[in-house]
Protein backbone atom coordinates (compact mmCIF):
# COMPACT_ATOMS: atom_id res chain seq x y z
CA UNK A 1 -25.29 -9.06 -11.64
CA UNK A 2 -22.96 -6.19 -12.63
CA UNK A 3 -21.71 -8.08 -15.97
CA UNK A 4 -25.35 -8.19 -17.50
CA UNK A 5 -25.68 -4.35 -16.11
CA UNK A 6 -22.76 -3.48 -18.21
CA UNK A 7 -23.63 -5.72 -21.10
CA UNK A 8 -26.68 -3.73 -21.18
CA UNK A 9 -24.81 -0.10 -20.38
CA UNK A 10 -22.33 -0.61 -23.31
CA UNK A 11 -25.53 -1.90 -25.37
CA UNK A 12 -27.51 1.48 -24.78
CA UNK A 13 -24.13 3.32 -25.46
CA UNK A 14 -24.00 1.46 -29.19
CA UNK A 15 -27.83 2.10 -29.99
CA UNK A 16 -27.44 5.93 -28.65
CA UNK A 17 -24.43 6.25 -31.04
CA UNK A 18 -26.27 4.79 -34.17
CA UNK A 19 -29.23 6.47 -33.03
CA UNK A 20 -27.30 10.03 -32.88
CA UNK A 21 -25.25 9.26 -36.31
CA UNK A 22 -28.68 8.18 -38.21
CA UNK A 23 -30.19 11.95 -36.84
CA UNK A 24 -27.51 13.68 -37.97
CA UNK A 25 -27.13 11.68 -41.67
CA UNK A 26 -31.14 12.30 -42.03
CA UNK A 27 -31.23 16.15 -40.57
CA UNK A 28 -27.88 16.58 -43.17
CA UNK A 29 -29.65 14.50 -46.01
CA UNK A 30 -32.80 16.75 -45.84
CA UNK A 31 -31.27 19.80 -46.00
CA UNK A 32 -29.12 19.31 -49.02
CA UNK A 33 -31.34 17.16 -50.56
CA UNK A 34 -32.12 20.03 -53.20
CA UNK A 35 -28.89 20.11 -54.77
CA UNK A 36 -28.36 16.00 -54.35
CA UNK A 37 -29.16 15.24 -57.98
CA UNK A 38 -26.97 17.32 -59.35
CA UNK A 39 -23.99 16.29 -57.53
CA UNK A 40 -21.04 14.01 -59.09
CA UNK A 41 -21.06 10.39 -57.49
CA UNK A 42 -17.60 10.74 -57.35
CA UNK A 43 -15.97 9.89 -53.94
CA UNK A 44 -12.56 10.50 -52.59
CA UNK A 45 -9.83 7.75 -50.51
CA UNK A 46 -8.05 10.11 -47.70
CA UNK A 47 -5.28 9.18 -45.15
CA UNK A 48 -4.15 10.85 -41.93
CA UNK A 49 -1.54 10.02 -39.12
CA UNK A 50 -1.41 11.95 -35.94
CA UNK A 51 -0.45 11.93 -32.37
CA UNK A 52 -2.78 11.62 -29.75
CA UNK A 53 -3.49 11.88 -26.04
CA UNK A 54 -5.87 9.44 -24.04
CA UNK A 55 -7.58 8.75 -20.77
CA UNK A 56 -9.03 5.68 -19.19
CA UNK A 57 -11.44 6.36 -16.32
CA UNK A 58 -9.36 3.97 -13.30
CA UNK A 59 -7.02 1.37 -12.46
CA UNK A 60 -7.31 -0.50 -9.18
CA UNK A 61 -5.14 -3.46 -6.72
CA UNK A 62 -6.14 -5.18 -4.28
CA UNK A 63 -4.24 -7.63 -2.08
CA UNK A 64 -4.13 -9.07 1.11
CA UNK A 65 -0.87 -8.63 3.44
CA UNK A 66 1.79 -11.53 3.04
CA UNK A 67 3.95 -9.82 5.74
CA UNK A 68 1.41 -10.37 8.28
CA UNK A 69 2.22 -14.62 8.19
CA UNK A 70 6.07 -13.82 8.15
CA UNK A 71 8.43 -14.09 11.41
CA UNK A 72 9.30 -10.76 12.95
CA UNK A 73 11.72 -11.27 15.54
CA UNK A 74 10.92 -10.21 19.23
CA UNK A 75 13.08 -7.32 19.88
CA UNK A 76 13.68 -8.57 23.63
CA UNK A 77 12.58 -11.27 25.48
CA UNK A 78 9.87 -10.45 28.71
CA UNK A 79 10.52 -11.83 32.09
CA UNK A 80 13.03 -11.64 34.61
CA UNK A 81 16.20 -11.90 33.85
CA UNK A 82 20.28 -13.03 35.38
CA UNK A 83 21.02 -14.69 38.84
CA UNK A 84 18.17 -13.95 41.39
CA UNK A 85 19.25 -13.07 45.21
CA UNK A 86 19.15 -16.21 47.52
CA UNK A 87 17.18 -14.13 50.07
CA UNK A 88 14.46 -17.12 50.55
CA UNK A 89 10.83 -16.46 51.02
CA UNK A 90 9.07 -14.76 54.54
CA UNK A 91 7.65 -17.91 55.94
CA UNK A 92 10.69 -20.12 56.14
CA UNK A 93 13.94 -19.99 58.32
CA UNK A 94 16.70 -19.61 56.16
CA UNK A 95 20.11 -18.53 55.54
CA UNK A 96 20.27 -15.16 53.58
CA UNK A 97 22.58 -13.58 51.48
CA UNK A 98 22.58 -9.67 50.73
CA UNK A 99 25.07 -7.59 49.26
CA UNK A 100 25.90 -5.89 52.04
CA UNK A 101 25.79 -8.37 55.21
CA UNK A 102 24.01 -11.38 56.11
CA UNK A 103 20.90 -12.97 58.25
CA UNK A 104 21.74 -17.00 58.61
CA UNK A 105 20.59 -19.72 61.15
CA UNK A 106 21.82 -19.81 64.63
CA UNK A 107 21.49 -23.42 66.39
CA UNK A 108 18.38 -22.09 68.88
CA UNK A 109 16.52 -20.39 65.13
CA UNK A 110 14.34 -22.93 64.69
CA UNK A 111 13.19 -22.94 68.36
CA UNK A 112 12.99 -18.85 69.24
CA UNK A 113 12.79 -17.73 65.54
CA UNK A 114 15.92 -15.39 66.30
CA UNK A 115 19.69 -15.56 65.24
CA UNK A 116 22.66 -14.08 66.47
CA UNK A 117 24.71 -15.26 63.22
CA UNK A 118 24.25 -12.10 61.36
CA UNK A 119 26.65 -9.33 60.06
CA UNK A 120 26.09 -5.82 57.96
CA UNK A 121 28.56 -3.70 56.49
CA UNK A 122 27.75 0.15 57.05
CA UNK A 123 26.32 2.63 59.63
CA UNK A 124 23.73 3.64 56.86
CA UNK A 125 22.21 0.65 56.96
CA UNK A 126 20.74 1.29 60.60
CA UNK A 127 17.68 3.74 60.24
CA UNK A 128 15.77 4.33 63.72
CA UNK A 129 15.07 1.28 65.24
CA UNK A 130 15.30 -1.09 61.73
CA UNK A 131 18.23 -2.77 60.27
CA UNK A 132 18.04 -2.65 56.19
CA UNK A 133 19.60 -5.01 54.01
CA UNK A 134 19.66 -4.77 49.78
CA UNK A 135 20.35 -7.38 47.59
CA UNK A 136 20.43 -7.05 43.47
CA UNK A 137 18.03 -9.76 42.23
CA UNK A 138 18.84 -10.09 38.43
CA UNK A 139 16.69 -7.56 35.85
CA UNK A 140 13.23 -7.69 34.73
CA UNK A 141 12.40 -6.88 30.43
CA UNK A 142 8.58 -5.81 29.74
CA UNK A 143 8.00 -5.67 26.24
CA UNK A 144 4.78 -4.30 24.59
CA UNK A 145 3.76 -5.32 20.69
CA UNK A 146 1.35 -3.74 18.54
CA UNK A 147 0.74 -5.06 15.06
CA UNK A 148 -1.76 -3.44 12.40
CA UNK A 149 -2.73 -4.98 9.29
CA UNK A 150 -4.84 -3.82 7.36
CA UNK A 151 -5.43 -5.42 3.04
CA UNK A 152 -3.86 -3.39 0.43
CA UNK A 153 -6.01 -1.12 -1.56
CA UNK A 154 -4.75 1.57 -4.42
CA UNK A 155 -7.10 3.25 -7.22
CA UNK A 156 -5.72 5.85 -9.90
CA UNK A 157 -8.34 7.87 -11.37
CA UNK A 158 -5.88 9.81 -13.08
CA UNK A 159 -4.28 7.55 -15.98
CA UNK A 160 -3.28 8.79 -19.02
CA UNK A 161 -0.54 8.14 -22.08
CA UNK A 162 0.10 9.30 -25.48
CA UNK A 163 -0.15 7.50 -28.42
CA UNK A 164 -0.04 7.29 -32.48
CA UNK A 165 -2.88 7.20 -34.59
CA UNK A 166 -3.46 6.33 -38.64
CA UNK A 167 -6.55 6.33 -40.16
CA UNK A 168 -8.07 6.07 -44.05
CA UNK A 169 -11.31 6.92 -45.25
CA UNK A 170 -13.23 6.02 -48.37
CA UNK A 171 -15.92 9.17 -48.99
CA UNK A 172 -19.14 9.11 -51.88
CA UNK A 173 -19.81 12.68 -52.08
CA UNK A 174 -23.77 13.39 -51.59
CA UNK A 175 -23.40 16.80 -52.38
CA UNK A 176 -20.60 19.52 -52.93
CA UNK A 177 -20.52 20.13 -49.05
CA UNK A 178 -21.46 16.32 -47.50
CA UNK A 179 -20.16 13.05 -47.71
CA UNK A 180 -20.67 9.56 -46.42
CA UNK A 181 -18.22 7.08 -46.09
CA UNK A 182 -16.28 4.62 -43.98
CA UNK A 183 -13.50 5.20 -41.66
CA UNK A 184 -10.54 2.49 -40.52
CA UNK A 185 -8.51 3.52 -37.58
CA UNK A 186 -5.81 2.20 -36.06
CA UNK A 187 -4.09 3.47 -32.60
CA UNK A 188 -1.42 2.75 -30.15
CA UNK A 189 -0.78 4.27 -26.49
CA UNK A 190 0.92 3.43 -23.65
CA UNK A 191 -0.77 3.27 -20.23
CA UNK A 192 1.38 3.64 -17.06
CA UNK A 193 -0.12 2.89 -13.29
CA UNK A 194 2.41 2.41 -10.45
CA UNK A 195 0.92 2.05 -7.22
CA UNK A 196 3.42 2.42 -3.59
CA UNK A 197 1.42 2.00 -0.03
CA UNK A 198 2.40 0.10 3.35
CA UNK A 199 -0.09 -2.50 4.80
CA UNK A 200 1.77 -4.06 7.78
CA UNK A 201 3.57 -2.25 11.21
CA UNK A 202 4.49 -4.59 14.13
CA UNK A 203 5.86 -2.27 16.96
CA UNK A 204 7.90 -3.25 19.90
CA UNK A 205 8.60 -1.22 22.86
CA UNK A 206 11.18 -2.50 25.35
CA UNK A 207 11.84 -1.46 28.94
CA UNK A 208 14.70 -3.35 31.48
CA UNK A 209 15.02 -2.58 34.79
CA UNK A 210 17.15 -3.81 37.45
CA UNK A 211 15.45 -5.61 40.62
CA UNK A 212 16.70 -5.06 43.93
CA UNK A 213 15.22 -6.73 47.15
CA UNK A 214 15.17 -4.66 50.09
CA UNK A 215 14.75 -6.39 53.41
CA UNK A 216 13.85 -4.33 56.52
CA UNK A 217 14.40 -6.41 60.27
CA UNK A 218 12.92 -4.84 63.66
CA UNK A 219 15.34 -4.48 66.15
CA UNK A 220 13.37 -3.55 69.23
CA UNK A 221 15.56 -2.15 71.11
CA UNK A 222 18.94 -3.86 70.42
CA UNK A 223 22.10 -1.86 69.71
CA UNK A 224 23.67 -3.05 66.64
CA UNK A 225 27.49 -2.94 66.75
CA UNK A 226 29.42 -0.60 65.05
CA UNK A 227 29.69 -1.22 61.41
CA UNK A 228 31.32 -3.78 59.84
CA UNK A 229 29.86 -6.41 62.16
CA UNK A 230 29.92 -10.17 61.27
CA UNK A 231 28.57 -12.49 64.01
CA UNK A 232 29.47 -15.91 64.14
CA UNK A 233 27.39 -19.60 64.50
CA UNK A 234 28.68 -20.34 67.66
CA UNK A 235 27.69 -17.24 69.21
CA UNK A 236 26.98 -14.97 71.25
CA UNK A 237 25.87 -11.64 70.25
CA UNK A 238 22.80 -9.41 69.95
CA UNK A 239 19.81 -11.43 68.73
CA UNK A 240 17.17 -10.28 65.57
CA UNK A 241 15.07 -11.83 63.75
CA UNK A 242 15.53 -14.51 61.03
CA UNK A 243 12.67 -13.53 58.96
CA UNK A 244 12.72 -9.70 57.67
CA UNK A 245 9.52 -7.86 59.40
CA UNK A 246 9.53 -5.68 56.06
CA UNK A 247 10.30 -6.59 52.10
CA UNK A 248 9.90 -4.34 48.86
CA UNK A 249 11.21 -4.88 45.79
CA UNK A 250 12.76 -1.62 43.52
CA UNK A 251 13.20 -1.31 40.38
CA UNK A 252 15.46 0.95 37.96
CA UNK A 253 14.99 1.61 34.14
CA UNK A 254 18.73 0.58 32.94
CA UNK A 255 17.75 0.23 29.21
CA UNK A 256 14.85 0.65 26.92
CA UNK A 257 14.46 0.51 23.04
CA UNK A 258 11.85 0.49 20.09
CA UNK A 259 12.02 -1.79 17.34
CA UNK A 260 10.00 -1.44 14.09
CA UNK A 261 9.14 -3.67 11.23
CA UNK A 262 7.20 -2.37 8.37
CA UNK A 263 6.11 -3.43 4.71
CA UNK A 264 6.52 -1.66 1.18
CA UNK A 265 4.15 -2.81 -1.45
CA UNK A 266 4.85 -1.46 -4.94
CA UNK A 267 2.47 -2.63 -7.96
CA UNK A 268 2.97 -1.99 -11.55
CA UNK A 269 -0.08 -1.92 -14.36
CA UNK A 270 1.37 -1.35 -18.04
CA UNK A 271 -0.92 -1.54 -20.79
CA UNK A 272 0.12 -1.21 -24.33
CA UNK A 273 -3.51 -0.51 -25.99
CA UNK A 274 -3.83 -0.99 -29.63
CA UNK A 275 -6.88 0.15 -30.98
CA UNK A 276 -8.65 -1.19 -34.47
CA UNK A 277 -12.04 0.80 -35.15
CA UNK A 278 -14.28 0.55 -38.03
CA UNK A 279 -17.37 2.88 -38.57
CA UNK A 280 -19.33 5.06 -40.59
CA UNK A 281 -18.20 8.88 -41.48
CA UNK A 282 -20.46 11.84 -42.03
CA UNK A 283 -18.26 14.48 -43.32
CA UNK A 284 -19.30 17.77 -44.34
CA UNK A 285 -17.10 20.87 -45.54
CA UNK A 286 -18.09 25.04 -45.59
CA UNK A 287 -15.14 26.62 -47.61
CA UNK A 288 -12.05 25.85 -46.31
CA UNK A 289 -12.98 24.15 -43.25
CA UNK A 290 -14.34 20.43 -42.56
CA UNK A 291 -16.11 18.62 -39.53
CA UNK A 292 -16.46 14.96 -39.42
CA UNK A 293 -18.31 12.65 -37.04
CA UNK A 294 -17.58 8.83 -36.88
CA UNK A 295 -18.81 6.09 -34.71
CA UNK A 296 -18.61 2.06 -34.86
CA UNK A 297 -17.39 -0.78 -32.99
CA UNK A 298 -13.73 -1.14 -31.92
CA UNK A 299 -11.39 -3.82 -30.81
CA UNK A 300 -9.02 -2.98 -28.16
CA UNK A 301 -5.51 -5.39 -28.14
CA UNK A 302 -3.84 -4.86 -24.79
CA UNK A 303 -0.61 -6.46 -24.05
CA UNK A 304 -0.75 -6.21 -20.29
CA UNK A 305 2.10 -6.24 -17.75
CA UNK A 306 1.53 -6.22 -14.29
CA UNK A 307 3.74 -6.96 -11.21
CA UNK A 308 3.22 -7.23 -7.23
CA UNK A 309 5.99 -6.62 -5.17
CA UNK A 310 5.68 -6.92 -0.90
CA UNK A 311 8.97 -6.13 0.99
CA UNK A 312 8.69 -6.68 4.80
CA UNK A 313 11.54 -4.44 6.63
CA UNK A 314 12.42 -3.97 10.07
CA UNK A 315 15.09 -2.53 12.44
CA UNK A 316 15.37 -0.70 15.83
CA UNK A 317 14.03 2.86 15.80
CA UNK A 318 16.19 5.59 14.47
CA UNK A 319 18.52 3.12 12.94
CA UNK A 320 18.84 2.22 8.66
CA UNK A 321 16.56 -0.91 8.67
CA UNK A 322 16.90 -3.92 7.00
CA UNK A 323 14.89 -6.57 4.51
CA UNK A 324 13.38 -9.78 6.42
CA UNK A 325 11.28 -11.47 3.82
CA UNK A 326 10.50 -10.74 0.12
CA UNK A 327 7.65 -11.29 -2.38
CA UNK A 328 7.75 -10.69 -5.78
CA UNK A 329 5.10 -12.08 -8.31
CA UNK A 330 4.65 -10.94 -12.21
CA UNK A 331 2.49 -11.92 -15.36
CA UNK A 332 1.74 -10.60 -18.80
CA UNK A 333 -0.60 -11.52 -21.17
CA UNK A 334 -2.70 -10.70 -24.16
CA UNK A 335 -6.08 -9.58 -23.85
CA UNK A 336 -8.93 -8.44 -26.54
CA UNK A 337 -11.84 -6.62 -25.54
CA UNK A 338 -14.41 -5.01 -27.37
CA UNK A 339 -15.80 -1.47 -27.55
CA UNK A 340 -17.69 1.15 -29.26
CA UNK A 341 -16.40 4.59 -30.43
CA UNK A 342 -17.34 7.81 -31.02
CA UNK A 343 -15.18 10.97 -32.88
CA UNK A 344 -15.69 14.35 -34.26
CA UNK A 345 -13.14 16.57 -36.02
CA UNK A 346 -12.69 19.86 -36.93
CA UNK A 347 -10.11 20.53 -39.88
CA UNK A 348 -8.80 23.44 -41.84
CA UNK A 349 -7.74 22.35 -45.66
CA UNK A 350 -4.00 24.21 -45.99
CA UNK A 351 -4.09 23.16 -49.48
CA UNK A 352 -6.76 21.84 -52.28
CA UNK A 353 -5.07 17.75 -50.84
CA UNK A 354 -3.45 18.94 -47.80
CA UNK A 355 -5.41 19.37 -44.22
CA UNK A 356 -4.82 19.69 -40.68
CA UNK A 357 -7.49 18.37 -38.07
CA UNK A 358 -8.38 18.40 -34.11
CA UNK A 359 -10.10 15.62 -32.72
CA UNK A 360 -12.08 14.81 -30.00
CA UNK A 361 -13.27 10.78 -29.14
CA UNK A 362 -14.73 8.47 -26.51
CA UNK A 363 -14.50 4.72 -25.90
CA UNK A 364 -16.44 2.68 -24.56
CA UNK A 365 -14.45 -0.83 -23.52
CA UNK A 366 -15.23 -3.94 -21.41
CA UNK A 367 -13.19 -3.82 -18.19
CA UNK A 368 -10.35 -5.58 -17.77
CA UNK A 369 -9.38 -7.77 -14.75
CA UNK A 370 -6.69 -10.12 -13.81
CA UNK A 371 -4.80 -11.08 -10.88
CA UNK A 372 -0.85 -11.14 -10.10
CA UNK A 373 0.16 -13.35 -7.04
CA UNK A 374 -2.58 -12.47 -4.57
CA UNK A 375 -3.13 -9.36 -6.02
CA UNK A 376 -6.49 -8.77 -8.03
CA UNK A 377 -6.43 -5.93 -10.71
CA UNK A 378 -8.79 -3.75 -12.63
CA UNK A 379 -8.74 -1.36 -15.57
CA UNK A 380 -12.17 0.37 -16.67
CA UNK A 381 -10.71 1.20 -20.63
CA UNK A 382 -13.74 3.82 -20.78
CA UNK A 383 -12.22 7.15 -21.56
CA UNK A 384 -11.75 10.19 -23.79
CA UNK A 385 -8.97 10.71 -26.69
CA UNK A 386 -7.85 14.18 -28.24
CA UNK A 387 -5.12 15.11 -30.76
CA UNK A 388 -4.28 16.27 -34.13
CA UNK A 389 -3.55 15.01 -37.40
CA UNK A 390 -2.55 15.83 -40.74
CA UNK A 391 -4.79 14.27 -43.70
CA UNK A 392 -4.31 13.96 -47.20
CA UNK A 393 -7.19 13.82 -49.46
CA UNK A 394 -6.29 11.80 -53.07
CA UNK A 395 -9.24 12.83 -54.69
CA UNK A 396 -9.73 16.60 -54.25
CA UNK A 397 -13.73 17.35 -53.70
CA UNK A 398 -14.41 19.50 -56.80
């Protein structure tokens, strides 16, 4: 539905022009009517060039994120980590191994659950009535991700260029102060839109801590021998448990790191507008100064270049990061769209041929659209012109 809508918006836009230029010729023609007859049906060619200076009302992207379906590589790997301690598990009889002694099998274990084949290594490791044994059990890497993603959107509502203009007019003189007439107008600007964002952040956080079993055995009552003590299969010696009464498990931080990967979209709208207009002139003069009003229909030739660029980036945190996948997707193309127009000047005659005018004009243009690699684009052409040129008239109005 919005195509008819601005069929019919640009539609009321011509008729309000005509209908404002056809008020203006009849209000003009009525008041100088009187002194119609006796003017000359002369008519007079003129030609100006100029510089000029216009606006068009917004350009927009849109695209989804490509970096989103590319591999980021995990920055660690979760889980636990390196050779494990060959402590066995609390419901089994078992040899075990700690780093600082040992609780193995005796021959009667199995019978009395007890073994005097058992051995520590330092007077610290007695604490009341408990005999504590450590053993380092490999490391253990948690890793927490978060991605956002999110489609990239970027409007200017600021977009501007200069440009060139020519322009030649053929004038009947109605009276010695109004003329009618037709204008031809050619322009040319350059339209610039560059668009940078970010769409895409994956985030790792890292954490690796070392694991170390602690096993704590009871030894109601029984004297431990001084440290080091290694007891032997064969026996005897004090008795204690083969199964620990007591088990924890610490952990340490040892390392820890962030790791970031990260996308940089940049895309690129050039528009090299050439404007042809055609319409009718109402031109009336008071001494040494001139206004004008014009309006018609206009065709707008846009050579259009436009370019879509996604590079995904990623590194650890605080360090230069580096490119991991690359998109980069361009077209240009010819379009023609048409429009209407509407222009007044002001001028100042330096000389009887020679004049120097300001101008004012708005366009109305069908909007453009397109689409580079999966990014869509839109230009609304509606805008406003201003600028200056210098006319010369071959046919001085006497």
């Amino acid at each position: 539905m919005k195509e008819p809508r601005r069929a019919f918006e640009r539609s009321n836009h011509m008729r309000m022009v005509a209908w404002g230029f056809g008020c203006c010729c009849m209000t003009l023609s009525l008041t100088t009517g009187a002194n119609a007859e006796e003017t000359s049906n002369g008519g007079a060619w003129r030609l100006s060039g100029g510089v000029m200076y216009r606006s068009i009302r917004s350009v927009s992207f849109h695209a989804p994120t490509q970096s989103s379906t590319a591999y980021v590589p995990a920055a660690a790997t979760r889980g636990i980590h390196g050779p494990q301690a060959n402590v066995g598990d609390l419901n089994t009889f078992t040899d075990r191994v700690y780093d600082n002694g040992f609780v193995n099998q005796d021959a009667g274990t199995i019978s009395d659950a007890a073994t005097w084949y058992w051995g520590y290594k330092d007077a610290s490791q007695v604490v009341d009535d408990t005999l504590r044994f450590q053993a380092q059990s490999g490391t253990e890497t948690t890793l927490n991700r978060q991605t956002e993603t999110t489609s990239f959107q970027a409007k200017d509502s600021n977009n501007d260029g200069a440009g060139v203009m020519v322009q030649a007019e053929r004038l009947w003189h109605a009276s010695d102060r109004l003329s009618f007439g037709l204008l031809l107008q050619a322009s040319y600007v350059q339209l610039r839109s560059t668009f940078r964002n970010a769409s895409f952040r994956d985030v790792q956080a890292w954490t690796t801590f070392s694991r170390m079993v602690e096993d704590v055995y009871d030894l109601q009552g029984v004297t431990p021998p001084d440290a080091p003590y290694s007891g032997t299969f064969a026996g005897p010696g004090p008795l204690i448990g083969n199964i620990p009464d007591a088990r924890s498990l610490q952990q340490q931080r040892v390392a820890s790191g962030t790791y970031e990967a990260y996308n940089q979209i940049a895309s690129r709208l050039e528009i090299d507008l050439t404007t042809i207009s055609l319409g009718a002139v109402m031109d009336g003069r008071l001494g040494r100064f001139r206004s004008a009003l014009s309006a018609g229909p206009s065709l707008n030739i846009m050579a259009v270049d436009a370019s879509h660029h996604e590079t995904l980036r990623g590194g650890p945190a605080g360090s230069p990061s580096s490119p991991l996948a690359a998109w980069y997707d361009a077209d240009d193309q010819t379009k023609v769209e048409p429009g209407v127009f509407a222009q007044i000047a002001i001028g100042f005659a330096l000389t009887d041929q020679l004049s120097i005018d300001l101008f004012g004009r708005a366009d109305w243009v069908s909007r453009l659209t397109g689409k580079v690699g999966p990014a869509n684009y839109k230009a609304n052409l509606d805008g406003h012109s201003a600028g200056f040129m210098l006319t010369w008239n071959f046919a001085p109005h006497q």
